[in-house]
Protein backbone atom coordinates (compact mmCIF):
# COMPACT_ATOMS: atom_id res chain seq x y z
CA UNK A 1 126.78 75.59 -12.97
CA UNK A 2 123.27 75.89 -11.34
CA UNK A 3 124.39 73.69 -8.96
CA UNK A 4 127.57 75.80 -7.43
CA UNK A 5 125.24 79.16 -7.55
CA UNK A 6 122.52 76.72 -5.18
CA UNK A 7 125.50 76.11 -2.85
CA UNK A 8 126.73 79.12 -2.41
CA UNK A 9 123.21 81.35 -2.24
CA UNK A 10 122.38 78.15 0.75
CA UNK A 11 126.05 79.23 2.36
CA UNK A 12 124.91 82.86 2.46
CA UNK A 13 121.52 82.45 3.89
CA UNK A 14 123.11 79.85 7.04
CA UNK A 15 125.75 82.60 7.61
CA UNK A 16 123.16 85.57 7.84
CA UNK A 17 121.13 83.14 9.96
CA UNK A 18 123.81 82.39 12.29
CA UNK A 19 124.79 85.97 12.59
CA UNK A 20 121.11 87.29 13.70
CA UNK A 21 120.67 84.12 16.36
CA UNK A 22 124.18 85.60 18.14
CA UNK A 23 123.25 88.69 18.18
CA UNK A 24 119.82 88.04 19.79
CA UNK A 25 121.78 85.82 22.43
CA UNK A 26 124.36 88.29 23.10
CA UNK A 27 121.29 90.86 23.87
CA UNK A 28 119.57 88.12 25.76
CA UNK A 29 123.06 87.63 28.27
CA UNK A 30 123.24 91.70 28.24
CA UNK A 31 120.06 92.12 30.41
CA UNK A 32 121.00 89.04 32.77
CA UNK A 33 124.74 88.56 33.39
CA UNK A 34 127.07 90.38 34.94
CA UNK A 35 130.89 90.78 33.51
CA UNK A 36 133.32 88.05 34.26
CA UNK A 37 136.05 88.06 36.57
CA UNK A 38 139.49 88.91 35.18
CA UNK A 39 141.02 85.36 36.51
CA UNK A 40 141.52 82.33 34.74
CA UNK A 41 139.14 79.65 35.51
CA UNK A 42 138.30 76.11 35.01
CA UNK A 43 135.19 75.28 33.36
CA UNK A 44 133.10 72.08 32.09
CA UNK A 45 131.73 72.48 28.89
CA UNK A 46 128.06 71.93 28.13
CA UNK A 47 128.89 67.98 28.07
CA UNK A 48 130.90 68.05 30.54
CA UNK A 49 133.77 66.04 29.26
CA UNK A 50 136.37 68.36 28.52
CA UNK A 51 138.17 71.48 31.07
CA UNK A 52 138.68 74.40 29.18
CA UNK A 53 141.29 76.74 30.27
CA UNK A 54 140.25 80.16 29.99
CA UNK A 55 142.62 83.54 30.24
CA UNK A 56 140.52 86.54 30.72
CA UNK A 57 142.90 89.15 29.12
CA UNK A 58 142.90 87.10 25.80
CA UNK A 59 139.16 87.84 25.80
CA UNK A 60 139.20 90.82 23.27
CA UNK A 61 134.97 91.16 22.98
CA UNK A 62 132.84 92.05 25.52
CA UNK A 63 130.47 89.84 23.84
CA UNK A 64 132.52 86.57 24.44
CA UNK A 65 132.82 87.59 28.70
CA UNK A 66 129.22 87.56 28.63
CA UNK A 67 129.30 84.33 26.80
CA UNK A 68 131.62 82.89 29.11
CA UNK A 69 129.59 83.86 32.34
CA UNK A 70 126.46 82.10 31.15
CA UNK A 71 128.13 79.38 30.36
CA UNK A 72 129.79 79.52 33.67
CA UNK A 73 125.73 79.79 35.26
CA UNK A 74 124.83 76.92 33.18
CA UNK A 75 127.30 74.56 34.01
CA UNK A 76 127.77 75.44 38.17
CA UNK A 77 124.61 74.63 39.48
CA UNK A 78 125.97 75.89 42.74
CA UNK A 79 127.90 78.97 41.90
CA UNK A 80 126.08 81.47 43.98
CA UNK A 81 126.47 79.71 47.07
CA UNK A 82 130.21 79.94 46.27
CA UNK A 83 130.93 83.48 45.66
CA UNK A 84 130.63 86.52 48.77
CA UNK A 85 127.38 87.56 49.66
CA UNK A 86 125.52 84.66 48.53
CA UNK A 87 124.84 82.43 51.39
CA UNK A 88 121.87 84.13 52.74
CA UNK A 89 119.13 81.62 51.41
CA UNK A 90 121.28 79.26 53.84
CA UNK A 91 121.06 81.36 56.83
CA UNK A 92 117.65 82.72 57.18
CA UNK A 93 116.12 80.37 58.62
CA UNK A 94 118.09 81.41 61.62
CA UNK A 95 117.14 84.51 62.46
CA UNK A 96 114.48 86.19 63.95
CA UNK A 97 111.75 85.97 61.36
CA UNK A 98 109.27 88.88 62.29
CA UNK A 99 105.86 89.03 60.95
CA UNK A 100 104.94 92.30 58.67
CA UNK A 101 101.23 91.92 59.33
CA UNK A 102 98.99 90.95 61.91
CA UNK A 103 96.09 88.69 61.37
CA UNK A 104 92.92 89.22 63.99
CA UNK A 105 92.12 85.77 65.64
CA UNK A 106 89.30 84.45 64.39
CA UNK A 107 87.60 81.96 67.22
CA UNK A 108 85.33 79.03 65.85
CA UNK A 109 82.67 79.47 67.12
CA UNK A 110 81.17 75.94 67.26
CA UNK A 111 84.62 75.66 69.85
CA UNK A 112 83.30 74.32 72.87
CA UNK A 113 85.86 75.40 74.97
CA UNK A 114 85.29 79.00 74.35
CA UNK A 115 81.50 79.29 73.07
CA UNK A 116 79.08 79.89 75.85
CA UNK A 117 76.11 77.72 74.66
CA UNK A 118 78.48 74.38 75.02
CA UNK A 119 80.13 75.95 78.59
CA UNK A 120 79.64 73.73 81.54
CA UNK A 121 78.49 75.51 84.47
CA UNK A 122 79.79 73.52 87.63
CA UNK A 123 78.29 73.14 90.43
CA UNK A 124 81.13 73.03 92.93
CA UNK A 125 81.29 76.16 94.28
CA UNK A 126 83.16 77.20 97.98
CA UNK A 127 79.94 78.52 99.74
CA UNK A 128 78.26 74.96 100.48
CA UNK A 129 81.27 73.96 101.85
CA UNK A 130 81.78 77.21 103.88
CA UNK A 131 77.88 76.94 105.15
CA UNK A 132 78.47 73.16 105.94
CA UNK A 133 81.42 73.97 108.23
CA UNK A 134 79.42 77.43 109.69
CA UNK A 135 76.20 74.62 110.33
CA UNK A 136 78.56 72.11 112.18
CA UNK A 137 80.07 74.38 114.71
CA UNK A 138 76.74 75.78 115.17
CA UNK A 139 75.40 72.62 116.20
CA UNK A 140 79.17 71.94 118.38
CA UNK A 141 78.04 74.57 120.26
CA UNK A 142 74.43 73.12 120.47
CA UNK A 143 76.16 70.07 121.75
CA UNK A 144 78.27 71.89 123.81
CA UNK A 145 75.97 74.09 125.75
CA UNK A 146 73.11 72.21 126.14
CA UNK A 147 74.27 68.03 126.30
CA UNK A 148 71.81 67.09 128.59
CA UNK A 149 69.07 67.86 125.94
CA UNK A 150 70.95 66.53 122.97
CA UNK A 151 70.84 63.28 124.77
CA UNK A 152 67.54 62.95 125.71
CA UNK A 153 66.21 64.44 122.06
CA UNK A 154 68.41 61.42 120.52
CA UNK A 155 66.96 59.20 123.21
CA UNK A 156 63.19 60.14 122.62
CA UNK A 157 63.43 58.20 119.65
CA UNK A 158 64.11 55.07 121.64
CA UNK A 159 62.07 55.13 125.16
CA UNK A 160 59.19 57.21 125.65
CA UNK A 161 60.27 58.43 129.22
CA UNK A 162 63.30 60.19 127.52
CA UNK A 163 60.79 62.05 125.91
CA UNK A 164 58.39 62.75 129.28
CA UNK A 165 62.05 63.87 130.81
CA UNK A 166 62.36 66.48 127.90
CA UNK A 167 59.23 67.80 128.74
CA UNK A 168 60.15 68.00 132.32
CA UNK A 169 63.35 69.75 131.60
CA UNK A 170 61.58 72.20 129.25
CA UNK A 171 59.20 73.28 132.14
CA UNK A 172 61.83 74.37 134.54
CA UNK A 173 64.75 76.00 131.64
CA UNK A 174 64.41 78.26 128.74
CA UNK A 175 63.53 77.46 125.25
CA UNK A 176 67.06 78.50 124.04
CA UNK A 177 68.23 74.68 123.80
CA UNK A 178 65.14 74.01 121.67
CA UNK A 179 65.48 77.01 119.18
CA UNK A 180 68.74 76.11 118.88
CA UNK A 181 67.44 72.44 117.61
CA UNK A 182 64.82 73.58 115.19
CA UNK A 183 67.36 76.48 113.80
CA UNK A 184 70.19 73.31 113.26
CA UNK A 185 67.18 71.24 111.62
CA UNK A 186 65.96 74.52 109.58
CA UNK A 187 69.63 74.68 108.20
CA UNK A 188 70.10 71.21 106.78
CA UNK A 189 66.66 71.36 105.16
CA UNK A 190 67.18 74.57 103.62
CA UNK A 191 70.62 73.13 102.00
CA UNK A 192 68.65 69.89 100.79
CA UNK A 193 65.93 72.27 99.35
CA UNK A 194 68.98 74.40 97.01
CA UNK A 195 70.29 71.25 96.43
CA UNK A 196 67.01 69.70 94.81
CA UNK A 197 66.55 72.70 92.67
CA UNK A 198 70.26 72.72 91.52
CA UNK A 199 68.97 69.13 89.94
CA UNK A 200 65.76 71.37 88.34
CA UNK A 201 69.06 72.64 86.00
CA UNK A 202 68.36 75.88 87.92
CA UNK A 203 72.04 76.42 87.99
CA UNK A 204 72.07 80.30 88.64
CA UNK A 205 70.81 79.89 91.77
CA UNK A 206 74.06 78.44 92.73
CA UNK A 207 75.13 80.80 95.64
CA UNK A 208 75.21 81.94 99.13
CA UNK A 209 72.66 84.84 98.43
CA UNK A 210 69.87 82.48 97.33
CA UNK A 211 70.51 79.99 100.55
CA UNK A 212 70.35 83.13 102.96
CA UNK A 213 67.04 83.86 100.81
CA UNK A 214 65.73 80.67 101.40
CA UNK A 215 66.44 80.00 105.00
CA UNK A 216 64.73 83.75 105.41
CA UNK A 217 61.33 82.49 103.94
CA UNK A 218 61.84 78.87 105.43
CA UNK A 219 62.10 80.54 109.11
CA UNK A 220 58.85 83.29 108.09
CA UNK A 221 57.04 80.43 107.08
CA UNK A 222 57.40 78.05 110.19
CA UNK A 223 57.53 81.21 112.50
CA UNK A 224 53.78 82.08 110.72
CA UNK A 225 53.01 78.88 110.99
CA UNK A 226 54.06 77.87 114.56
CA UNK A 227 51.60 81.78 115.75
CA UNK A 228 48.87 80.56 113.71
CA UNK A 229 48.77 76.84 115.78
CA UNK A 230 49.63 78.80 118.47
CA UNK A 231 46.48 80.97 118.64
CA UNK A 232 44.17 77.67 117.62
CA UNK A 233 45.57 75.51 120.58
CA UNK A 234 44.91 78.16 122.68
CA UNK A 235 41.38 79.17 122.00
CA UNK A 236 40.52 75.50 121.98
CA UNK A 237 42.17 74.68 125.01
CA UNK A 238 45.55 72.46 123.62
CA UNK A 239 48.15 74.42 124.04
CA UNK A 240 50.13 71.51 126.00
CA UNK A 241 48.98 69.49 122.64
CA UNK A 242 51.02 71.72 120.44
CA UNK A 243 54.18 71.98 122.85
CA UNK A 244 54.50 67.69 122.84
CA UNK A 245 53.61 68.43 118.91
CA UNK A 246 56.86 71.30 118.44
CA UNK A 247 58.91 68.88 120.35
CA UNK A 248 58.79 65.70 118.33
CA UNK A 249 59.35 68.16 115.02
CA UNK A 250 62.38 69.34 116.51
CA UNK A 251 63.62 66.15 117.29
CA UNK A 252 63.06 64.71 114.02
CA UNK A 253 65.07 68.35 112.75
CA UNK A 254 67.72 67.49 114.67
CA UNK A 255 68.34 63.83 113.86
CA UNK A 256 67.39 64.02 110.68
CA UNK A 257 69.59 67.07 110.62
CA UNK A 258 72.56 65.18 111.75
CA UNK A 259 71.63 62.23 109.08
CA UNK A 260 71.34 64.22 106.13
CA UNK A 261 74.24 66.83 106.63
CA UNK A 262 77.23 64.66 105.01
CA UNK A 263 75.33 63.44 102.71
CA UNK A 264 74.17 66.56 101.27
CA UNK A 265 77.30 67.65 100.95
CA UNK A 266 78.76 64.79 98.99
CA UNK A 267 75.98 64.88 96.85
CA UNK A 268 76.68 68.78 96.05
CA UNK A 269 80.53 67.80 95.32
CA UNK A 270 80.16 64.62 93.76
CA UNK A 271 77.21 64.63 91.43
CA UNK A 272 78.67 63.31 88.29
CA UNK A 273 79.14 60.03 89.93
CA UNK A 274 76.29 56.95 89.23
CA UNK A 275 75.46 56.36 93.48
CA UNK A 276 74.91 60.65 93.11
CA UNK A 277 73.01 60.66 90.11
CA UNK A 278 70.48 58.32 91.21
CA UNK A 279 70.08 60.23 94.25
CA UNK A 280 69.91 63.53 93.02
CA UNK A 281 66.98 62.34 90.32
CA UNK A 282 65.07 60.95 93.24
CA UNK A 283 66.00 63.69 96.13
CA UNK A 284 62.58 65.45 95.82
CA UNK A 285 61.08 61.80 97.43
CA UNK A 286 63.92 62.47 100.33
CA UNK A 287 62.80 65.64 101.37
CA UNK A 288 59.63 64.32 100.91
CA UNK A 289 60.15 61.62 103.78
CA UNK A 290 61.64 63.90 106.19
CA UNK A 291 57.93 66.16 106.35
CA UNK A 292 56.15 62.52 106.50
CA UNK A 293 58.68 61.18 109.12
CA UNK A 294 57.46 64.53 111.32
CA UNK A 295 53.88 63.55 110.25
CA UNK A 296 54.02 60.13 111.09
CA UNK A 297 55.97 61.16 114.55
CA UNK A 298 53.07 63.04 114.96
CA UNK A 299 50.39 61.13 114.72
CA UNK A 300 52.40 58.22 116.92
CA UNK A 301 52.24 60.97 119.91
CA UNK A 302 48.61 62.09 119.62
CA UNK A 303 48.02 58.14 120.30
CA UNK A 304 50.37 58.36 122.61
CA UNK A 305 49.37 61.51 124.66
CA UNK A 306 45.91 59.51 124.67
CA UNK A 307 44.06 62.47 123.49
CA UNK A 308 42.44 61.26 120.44
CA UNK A 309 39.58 63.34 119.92
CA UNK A 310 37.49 65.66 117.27
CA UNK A 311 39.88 68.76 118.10
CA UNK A 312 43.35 67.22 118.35
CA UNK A 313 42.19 65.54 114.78
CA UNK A 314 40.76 68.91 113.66
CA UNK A 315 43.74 70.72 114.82
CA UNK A 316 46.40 67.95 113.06
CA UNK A 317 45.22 68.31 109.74
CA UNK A 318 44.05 72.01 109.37
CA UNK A 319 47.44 73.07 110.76
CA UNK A 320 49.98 70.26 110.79
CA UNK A 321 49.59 68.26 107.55
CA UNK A 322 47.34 71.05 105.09
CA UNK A 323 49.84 73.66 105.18
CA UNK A 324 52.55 70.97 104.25
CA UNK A 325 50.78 69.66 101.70
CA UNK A 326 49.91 72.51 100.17
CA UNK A 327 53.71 73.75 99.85
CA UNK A 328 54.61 70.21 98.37
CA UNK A 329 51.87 70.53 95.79
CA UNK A 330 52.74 73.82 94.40
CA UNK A 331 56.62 73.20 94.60
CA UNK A 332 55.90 70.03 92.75
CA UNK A 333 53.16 71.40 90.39
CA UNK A 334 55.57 74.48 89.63
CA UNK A 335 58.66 72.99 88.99
């Protein structure tokens, strides 16, 4: 007898069980699925082994449609891509996808393409080119105008009676043809002078303004210079001393002008290569050599001339080789 009251108290307790877990369920599909269509459909149970045939008007609780729809979820992984309206996870990624915020750009700044302590500064710029062309025609025209000098300034440095001739010709014409020379000379040097302080990393300096500035203080110099030696040699009685001296210096200007000219400019526009680097370290010694080359010029003449005496060696190194050496000491010394 205890035994049958057991069973049926157990029977009971599963049924009230079952009852409260359906009823949680049935709230649980309330909140997430929608009603059912009223059309019969084929479905896969939750093994799917065996089709189940459903008819929706047989379906006389509400409860059992929502039953039937998760089920239907469950078991058709791929329903929503089936049914209307429900292929649009499948198609955005074709259209026009426009941001809703903008983000500020942020630049690194360790970027060395955009931070300006890691910019490279060239040194190519137009203007030595422009002033290279603007040099040559000027000395064209030289050429042009006064050939007979060219020639026998270029042939000075081979006989000495090319040189006598010069002196000749310089006695009957006007000193136009030899201005000329010393302004051509001037040019170059001033170009090989920005060029050696481009190497000095003084890279700012890079432009037609500073050249002009240059060649302004260049020509006050040798124009102070040339009145100073101008007023000795004449006191002392040597003023056909210093016009033999201003000769050979322009005729070193000139050649050296004509030397120097191309190769400035290939050292300006090619200084990243080895032959330009080695060059460029050692172009303070080249501009060096061109005032010793007028020096040593020089000195060939006064024992040429013959006049080898206390003032011509007074007058050589007060105002020929002190003034140069002091401008190459404090160049040197300040940079």
């Amino acid at each position: 007898m205890f035994k049958w009251v057991s069973l049926l108290i157990m029977l009971i307790t599963a049924k009230l069980s079952v009852a409260q877990t359906n009823d949680s369920t049935l709230n649980l599909i309330d909140s997430v699925i929608q009603p059912f269509p009223s059309t019969n459909t084929q479905l896969l149970d939750n093994n799917n082994v065996e089709t189940i045939i459903i008819d929706s008007p047989t379906i006389n609780s509400q409860k059992d449609t929502y039953w039937l729809n998760l089920s239907f979820v469950r078991d058709w992984r791929f329903a929503d891509s089936l049914s209307k309206n429900r292929g649009g996870r499948f198609t955005n990624g074709f259209d026009l996808q426009i941001p809703s915020q903008k983000i500020a750009f942020d630049p690194d700044p360790y970027n060395p393409y955009s931070h300006e302590e890691y910019v490279r500064i060239t040194r190519n710029k137009s203007w030595y080119l422009w002033t290279t062309l603007i040099i040559i025609i000027y000395f064209v025209y030289y050429k042009s105008v006064f050939p007979k000098q060219f020639q026998l300034r270029v042939g000075s440095f081979i006989r000495n009676y090319h040189f006598e001739d010069l002196i000749s010709e310089q006695k009957t014409t006007s000193a136009a043809g030899s201005i000329h020379a010393n302004v051509f000379g001037t040019l170059v040097f001033v170009q090989g002078i920005i060029l050696f302080l481009l190497t000095q990393d003084l890279t700012k300096i890079n432009n037609i303004y500073i050249f002009l500035l240059a060649l302004i203080i260049t020509s006050f110099g040798t124009i102070v210079l040339y009145l100073i030696q101008w007023v000795f040699t004449s006191s002392m009685g040597l003023s056909e001393l210093m016009t033999r001296q201003v000769q050979r210096q322009i005729n070193v200007n000139l050649l050296l002008g004509l030397t120097f000219i191309p190769l400035f400019l290939l050292l300006y526009y090619n200084s990243d290569n080895t032959w330009a680097v080695f060059i460029t370290k050692n172009l303070k010694y080249l501009l060096l050599g061109w005032i010793l080359l007028r020096i040593w010029v020089q000195i060939r003449g006064i024992f040429q001339d013959r006049v080898l005496n206390f003032t011509s060696i007074l007058y050589f190194c007060t105002l020929e080789i002190l003034p140069y050496a002091l401008l190459v000491k404090y160049i040197y010394g300040t940079l």
